[in-house]
Protein backbone atom coordinates (compact mmCIF):
# COMPACT_ATOMS: atom_id res chain seq x y z
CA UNK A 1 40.39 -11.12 29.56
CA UNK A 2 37.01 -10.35 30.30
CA UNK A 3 37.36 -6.62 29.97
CA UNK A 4 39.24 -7.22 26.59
CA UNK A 5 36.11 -8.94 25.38
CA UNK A 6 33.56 -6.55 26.18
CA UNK A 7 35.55 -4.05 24.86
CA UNK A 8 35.35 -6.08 21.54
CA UNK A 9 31.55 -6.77 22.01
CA UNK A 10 30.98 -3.10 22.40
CA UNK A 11 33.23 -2.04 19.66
CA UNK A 12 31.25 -4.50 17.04
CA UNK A 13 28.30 -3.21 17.83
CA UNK A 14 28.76 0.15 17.55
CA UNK A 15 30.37 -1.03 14.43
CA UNK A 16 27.51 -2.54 13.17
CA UNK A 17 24.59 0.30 14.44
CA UNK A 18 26.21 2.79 12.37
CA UNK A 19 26.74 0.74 8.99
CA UNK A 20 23.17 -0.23 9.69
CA UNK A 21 22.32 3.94 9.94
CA UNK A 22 24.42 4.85 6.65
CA UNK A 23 22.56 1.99 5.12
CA UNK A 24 19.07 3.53 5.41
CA UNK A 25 17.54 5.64 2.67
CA UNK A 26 17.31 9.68 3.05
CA UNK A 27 13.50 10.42 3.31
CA UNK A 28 12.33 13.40 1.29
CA UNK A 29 8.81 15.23 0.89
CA UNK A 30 7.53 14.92 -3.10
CA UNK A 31 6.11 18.14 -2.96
CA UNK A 32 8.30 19.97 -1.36
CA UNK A 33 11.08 19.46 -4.53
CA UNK A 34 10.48 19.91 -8.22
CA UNK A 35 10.33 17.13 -10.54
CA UNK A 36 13.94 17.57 -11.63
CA UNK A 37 15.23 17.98 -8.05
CA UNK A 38 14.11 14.73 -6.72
CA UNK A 39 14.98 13.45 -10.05
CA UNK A 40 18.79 14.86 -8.90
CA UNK A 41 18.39 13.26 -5.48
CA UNK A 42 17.63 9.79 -6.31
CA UNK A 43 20.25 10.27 -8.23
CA UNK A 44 22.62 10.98 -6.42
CA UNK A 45 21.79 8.97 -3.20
CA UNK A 46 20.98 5.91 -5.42
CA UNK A 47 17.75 5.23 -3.35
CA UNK A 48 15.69 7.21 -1.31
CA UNK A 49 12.41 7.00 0.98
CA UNK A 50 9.67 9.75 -0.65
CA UNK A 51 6.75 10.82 1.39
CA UNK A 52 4.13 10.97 -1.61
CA UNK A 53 1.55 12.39 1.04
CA UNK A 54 0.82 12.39 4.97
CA UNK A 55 0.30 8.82 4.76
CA UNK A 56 2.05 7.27 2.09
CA UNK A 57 5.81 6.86 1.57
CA UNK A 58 7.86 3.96 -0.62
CA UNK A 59 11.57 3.22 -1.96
CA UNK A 60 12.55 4.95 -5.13
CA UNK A 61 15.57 4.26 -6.75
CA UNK A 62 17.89 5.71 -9.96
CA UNK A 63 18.40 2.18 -11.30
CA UNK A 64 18.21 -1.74 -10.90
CA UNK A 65 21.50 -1.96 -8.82
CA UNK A 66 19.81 -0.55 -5.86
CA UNK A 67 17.40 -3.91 -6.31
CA UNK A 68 17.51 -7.25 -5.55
CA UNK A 69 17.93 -10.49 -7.47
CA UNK A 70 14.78 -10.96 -7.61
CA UNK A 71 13.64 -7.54 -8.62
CA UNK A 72 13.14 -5.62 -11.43
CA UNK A 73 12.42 -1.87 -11.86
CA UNK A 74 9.57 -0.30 -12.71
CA UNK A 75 8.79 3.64 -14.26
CA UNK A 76 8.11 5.53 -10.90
CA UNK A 77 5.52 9.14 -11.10
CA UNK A 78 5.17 10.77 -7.48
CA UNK A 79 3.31 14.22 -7.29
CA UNK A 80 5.99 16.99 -6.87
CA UNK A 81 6.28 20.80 -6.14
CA UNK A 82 5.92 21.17 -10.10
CA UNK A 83 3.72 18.19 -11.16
CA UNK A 84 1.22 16.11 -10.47
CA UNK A 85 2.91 13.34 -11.81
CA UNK A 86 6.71 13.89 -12.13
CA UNK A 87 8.65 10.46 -13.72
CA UNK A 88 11.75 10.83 -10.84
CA UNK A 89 13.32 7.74 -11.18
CA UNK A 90 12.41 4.13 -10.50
CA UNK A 91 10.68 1.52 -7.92
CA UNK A 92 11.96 -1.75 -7.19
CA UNK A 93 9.35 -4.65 -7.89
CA UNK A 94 9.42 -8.63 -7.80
CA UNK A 95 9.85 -10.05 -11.61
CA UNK A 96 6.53 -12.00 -11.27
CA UNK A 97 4.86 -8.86 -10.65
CA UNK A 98 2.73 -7.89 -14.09
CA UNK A 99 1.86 -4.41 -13.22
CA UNK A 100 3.37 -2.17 -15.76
């Protein structure tokens, strides 16, 4: 019996590692894609992590389904193989937040 339920332990875990792992975002380089590109791959992915420089990544996303309740979305410009400020898609921001 106590085989049977580490073998269940084990198996939910595993279970839940890799539906954590096809959960996280792909991560992409901004300048290593053109402005259309990346604006293909956050389409197609739905969100994705972008590397904007050495130093500075975020969450971009194609629309406001890849947000929570208690976001909204907001125009997103990253610097890209073919701009310095390509519109690709869209960040994910709290409602209260004014920024435009």
């Amino acid at each position: 019996m106590k085989k049977l339920v580490l073998l269940l332990s084990l198996i939910a875990a595993a279970s839940l590692a890799s539906g954590a792992q096809a959960m996280t975002p792909k991560t992409f380089t901004s300048t290593k894609h053109s402005t259309s590109q990346l604006q293909s791959i956050v389409k197609q992915h739905g969100a994705v992590i972008l590397r904007t420089s050495s130093s500075t990544f975020d969450r971009y996303v194609a629309n406001r389904s890849h947000c929570s309740s208690s976001q909204r979305t907001k125009v997103a410009y990253v610097p890209t193989a073919d701009s310095s400020n390509g519109f690709i898609g869209y960040r994910c921001v709290d409602k209260g937040d004014k920024s435009k």
